[in-house]
C-alpha atoms as a PDB file:
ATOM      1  CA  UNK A   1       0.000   0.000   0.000  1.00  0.00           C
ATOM      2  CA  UNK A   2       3.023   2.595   0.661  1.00  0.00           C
ATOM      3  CA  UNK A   3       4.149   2.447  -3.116  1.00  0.00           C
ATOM      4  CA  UNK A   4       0.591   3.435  -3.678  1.00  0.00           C
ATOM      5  CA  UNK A   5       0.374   6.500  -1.732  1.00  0.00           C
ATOM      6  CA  UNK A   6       4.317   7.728  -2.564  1.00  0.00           C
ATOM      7  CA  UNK A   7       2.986   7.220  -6.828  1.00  0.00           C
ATOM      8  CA  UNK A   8       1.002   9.960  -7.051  1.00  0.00           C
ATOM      9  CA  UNK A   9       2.838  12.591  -4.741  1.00  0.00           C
ATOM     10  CA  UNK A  10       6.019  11.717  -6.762  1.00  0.00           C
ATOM     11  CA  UNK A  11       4.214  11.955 -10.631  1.00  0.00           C
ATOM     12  CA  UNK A  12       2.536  15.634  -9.126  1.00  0.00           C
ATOM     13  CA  UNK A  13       6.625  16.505  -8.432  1.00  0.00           C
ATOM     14  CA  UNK A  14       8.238  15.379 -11.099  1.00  0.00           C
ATOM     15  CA  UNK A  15       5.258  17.263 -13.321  1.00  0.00           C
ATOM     16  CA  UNK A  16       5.480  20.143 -11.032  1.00  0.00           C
ATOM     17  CA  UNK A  17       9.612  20.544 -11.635  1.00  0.00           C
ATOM     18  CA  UNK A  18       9.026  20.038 -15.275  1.00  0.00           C
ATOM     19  CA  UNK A  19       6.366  22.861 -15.641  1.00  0.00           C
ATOM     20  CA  UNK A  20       8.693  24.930 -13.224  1.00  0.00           C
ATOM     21  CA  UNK A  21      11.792  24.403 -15.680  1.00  0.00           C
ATOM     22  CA  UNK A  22      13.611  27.351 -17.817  1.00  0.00           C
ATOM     23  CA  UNK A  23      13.285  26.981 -21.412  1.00  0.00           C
ATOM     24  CA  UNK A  24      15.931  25.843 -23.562  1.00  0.00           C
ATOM     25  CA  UNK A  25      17.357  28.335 -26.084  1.00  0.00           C
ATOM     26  CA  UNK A  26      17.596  26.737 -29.645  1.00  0.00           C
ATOM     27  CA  UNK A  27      20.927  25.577 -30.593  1.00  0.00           C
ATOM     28  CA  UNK A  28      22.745  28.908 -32.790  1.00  0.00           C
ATOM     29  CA  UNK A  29      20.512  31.203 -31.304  1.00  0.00           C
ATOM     30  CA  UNK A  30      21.385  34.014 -28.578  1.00  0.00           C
ATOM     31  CA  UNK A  31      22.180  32.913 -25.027  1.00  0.00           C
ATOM     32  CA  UNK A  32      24.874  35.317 -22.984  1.00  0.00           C
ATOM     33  CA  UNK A  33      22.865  38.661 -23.012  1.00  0.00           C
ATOM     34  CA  UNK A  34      22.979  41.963 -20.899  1.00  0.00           C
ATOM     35  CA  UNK A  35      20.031  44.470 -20.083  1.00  0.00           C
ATOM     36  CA  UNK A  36      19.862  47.963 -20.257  1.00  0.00           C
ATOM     37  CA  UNK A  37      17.003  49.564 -19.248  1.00  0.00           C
ATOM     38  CA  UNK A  38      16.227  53.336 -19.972  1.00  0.00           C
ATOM     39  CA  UNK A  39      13.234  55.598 -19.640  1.00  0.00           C
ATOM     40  CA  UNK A  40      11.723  58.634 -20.425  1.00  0.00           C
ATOM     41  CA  UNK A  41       9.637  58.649 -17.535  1.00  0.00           C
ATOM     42  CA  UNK A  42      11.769  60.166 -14.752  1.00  0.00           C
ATOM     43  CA  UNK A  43       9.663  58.604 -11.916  1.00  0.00           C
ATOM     44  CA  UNK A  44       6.690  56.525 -11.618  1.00  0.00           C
ATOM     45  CA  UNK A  45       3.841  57.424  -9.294  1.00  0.00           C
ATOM     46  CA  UNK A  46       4.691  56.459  -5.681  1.00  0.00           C
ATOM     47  CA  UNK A  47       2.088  53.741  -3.981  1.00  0.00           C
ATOM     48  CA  UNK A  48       3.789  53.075  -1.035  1.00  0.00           C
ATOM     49  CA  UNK A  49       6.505  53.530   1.742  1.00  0.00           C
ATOM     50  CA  UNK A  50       8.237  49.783   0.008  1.00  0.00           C
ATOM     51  CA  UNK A  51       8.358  51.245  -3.262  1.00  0.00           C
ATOM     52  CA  UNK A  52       9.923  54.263  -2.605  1.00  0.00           C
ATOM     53  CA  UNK A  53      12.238  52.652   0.229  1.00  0.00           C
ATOM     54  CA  UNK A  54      13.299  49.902  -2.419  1.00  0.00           C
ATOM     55  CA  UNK A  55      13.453  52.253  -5.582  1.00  0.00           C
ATOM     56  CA  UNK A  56      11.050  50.891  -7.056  1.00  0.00           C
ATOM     57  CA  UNK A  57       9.865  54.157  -8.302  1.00  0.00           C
ATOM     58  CA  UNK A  58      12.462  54.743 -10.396  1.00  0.00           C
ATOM     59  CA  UNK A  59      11.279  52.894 -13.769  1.00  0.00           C
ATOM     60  CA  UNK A  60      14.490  51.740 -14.928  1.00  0.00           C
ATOM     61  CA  UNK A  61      14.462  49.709 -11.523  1.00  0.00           C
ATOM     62  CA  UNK A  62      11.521  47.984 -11.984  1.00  0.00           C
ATOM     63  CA  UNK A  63      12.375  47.441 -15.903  1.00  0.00           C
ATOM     64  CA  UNK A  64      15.507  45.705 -14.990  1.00  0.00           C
ATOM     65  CA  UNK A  65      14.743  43.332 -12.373  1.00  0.00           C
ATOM     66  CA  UNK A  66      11.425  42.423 -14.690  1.00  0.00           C
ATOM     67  CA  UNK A  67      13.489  41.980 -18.014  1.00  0.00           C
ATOM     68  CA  UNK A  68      16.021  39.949 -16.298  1.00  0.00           C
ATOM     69  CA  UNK A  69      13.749  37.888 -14.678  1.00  0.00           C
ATOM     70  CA  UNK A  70      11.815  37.103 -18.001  1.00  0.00           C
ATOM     71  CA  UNK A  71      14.947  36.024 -19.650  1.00  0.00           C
ATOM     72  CA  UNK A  72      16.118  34.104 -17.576  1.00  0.00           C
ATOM     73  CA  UNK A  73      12.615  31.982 -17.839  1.00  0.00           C
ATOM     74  CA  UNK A  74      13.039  31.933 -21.327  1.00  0.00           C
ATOM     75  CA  UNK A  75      16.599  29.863 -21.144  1.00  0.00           C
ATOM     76  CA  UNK A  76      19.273  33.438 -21.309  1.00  0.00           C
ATOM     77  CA  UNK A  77      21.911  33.867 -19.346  1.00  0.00           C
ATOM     78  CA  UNK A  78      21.765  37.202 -18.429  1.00  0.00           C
ATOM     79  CA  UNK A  79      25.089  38.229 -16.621  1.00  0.00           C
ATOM     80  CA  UNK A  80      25.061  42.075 -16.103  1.00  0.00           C
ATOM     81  CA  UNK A  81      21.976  44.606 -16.185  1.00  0.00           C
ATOM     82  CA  UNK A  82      22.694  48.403 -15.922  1.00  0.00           C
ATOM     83  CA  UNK A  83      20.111  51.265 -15.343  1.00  0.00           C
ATOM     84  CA  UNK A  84      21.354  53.719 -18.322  1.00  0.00           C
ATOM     85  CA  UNK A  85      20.693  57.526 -17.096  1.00  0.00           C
ATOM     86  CA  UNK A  86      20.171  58.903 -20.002  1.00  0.00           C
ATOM     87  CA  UNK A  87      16.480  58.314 -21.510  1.00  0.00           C
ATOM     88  CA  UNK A  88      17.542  56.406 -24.391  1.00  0.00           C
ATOM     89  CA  UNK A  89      20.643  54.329 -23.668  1.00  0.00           C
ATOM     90  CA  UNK A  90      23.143  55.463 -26.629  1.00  0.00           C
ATOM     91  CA  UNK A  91      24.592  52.521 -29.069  1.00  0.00           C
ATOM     92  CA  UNK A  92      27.832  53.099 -27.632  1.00  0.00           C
ATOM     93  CA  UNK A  93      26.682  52.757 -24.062  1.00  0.00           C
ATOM     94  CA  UNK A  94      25.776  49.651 -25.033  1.00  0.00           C
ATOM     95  CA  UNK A  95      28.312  48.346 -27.314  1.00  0.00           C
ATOM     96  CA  UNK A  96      30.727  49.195 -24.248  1.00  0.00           C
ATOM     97  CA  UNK A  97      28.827  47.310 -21.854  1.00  0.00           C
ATOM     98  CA  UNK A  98      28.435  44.245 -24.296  1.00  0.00           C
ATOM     99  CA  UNK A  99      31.936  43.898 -24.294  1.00  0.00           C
ATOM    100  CA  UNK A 100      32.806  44.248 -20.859  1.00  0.00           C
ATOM    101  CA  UNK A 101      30.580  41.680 -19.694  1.00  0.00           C
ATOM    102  CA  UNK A 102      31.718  39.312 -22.950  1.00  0.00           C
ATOM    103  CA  UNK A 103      28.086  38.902 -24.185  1.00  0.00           C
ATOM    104  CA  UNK A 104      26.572  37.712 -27.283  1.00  0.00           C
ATOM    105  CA  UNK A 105      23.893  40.624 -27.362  1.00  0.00           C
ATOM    106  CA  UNK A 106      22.154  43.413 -25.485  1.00  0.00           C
ATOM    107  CA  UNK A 107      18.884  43.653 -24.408  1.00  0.00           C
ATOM    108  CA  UNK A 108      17.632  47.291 -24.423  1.00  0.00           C
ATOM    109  CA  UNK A 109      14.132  47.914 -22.968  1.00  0.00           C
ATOM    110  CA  UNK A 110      13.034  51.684 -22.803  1.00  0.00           C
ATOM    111  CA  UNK A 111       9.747  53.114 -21.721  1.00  0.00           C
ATOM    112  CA  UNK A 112       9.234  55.450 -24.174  1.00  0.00           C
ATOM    113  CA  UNK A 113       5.076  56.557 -22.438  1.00  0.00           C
ATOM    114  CA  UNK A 114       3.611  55.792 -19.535  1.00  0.00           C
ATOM    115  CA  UNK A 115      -0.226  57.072 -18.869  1.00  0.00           C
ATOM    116  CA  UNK A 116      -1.928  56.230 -15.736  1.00  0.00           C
ATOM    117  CA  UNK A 117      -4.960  58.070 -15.785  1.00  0.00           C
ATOM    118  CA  UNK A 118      -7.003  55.115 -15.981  1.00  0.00           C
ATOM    119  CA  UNK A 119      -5.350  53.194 -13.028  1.00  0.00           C
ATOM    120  CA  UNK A 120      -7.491  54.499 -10.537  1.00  0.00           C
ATOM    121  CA  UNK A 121     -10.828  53.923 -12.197  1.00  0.00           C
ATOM    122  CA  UNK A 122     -10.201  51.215 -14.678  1.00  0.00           C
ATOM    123  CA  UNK A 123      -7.549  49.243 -13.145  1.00  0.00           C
ATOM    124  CA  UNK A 124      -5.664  49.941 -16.507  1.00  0.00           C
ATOM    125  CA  UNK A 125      -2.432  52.342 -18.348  1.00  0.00           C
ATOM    126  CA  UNK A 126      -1.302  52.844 -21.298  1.00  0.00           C
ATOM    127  CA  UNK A 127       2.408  51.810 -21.831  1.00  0.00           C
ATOM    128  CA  UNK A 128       4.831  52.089 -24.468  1.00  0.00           C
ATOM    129  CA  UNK A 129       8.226  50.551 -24.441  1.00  0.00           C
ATOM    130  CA  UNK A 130      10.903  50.060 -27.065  1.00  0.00           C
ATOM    131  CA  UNK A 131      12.877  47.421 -27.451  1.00  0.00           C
ATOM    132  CA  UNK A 132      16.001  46.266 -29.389  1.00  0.00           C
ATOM    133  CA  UNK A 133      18.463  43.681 -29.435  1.00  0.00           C
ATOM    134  CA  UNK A 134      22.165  44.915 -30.243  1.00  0.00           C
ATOM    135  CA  UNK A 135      25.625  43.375 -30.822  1.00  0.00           C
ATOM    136  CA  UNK A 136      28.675  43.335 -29.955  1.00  0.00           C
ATOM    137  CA  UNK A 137      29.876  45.277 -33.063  1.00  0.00           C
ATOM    138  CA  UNK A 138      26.622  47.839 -32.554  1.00  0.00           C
ATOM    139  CA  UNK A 139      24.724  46.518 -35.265  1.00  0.00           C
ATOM    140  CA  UNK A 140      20.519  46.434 -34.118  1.00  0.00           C
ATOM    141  CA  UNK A 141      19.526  42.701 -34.978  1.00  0.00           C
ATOM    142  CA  UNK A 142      15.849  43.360 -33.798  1.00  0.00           C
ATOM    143  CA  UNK A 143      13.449  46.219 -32.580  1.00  0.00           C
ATOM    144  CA  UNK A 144      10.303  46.867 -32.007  1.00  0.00           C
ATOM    145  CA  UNK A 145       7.705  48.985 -30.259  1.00  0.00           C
ATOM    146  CA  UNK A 146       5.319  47.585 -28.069  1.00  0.00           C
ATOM    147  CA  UNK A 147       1.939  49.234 -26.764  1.00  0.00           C
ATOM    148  CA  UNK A 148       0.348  47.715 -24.082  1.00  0.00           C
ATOM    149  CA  UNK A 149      -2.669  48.119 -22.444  1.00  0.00           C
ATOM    150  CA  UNK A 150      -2.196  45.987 -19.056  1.00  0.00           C
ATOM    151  CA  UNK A 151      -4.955  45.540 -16.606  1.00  0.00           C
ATOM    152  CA  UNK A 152      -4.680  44.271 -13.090  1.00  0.00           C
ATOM    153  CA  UNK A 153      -7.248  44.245 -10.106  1.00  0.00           C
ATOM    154  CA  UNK A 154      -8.334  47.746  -8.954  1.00  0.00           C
ATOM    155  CA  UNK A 155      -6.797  46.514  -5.079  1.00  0.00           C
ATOM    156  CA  UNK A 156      -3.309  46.149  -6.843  1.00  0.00           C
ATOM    157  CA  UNK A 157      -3.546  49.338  -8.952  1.00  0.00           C
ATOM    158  CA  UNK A 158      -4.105  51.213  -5.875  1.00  0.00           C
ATOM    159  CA  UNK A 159      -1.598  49.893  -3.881  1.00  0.00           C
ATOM    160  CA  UNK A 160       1.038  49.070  -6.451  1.00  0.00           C
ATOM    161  CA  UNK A 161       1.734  51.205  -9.199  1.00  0.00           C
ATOM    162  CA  UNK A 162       4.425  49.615 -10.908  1.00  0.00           C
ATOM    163  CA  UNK A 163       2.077  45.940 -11.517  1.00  0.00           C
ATOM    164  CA  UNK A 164       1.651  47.401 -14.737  1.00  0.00           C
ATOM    165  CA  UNK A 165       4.820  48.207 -16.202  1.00  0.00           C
ATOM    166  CA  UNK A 166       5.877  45.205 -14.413  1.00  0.00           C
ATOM    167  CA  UNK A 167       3.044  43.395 -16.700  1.00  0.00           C
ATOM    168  CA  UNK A 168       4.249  45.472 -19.634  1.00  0.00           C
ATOM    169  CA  UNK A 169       7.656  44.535 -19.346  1.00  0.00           C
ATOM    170  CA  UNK A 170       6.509  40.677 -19.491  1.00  0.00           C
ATOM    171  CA  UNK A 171       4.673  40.729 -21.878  1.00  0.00           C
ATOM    172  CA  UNK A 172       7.151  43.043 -24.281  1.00  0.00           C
ATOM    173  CA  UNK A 173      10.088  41.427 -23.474  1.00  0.00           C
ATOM    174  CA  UNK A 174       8.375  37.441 -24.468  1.00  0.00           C
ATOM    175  CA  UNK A 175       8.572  38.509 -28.059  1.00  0.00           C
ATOM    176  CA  UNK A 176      12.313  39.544 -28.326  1.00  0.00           C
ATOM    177  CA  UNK A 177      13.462  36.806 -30.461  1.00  0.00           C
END
């Protein structure tokens, strides 16, 4: 009866680990990356003592940690992020970083709009972000511009301000290839 009863727990873990598991980049394609984050929004609105304690009202803060933490589920080894201070991270900012950190590519992720008029009322912002994938020679392989609409409850939006460029940010950065 004890082989019966240890069966199932075991298949749910083994399922559970599997679901849980990175993907695997395809063999040839991009793996060692960095992020750089810009934005032209100098600050985002402040929803709580954390957030502003933490820095997580600074955008290129909350850009970083979420593009990071996106590629790294999607099988890239990410292995430096930096903040850029200027609004749109130059090609040479980038290049330089690439190279210090002996990637394969950059990740750039700028929010470009941010509109949270609509947070209040209909749990909802508009958010633009730009994103591009650069190598080590400066050459763009990839951009694209990315509006997003992202709706959470109205309890989060009134606490927690950045759940929707956080939401943004996941959803953008899925499609970089």
């Amino acid at each position: 009866m004890r082989p019966a009863r240890i069966l199932p727990a075991l298949l749910v873990s083994v399922v559970l680990t599997a679901c849980a598991a990175p993907q695997v980049r395809p063999q040839g394609s991009i793996r060692k990356v960095v992020v750089v984050a810009g934005s032209r929004v100098d600050v985002l609105p402040s929803g709580s003592f954390r957030q502003d304690m933490i820095g997580e009202s600074n955008p290129r803060t909350v850009i970083a940690r979420q593009t990071e933490a996106v590629l790294a589920e999607r099988g890239f080894e990410v292995v430096a992020t930096r903040q850029s201070q200027a609004p749109v991270p130059l090609t040479d900012e980038v290049v330089s970083f690439i190279q210090q950190n002996k990637a394969e590519a950059g990740v750039v992720v700028i929010l470009d709009w941010l509109d949270t008029s609509g947070a209040a009322v209909m749990g909802r912002v508009d958010v633009v972000l730009r994103l591009g994938v650069v190598d080590p020679s400066g050459q763009v392989l990839w951009t694209d511009t990315f509006r997003s609409q992202p709706v959470v409850s109205i309890y989060q939006a009134q606490g927690d301000w950045n759940s929707f460029l956080r939401r943004a940010v996941i959803d953008a950065v899925q499609v970089v290839p």
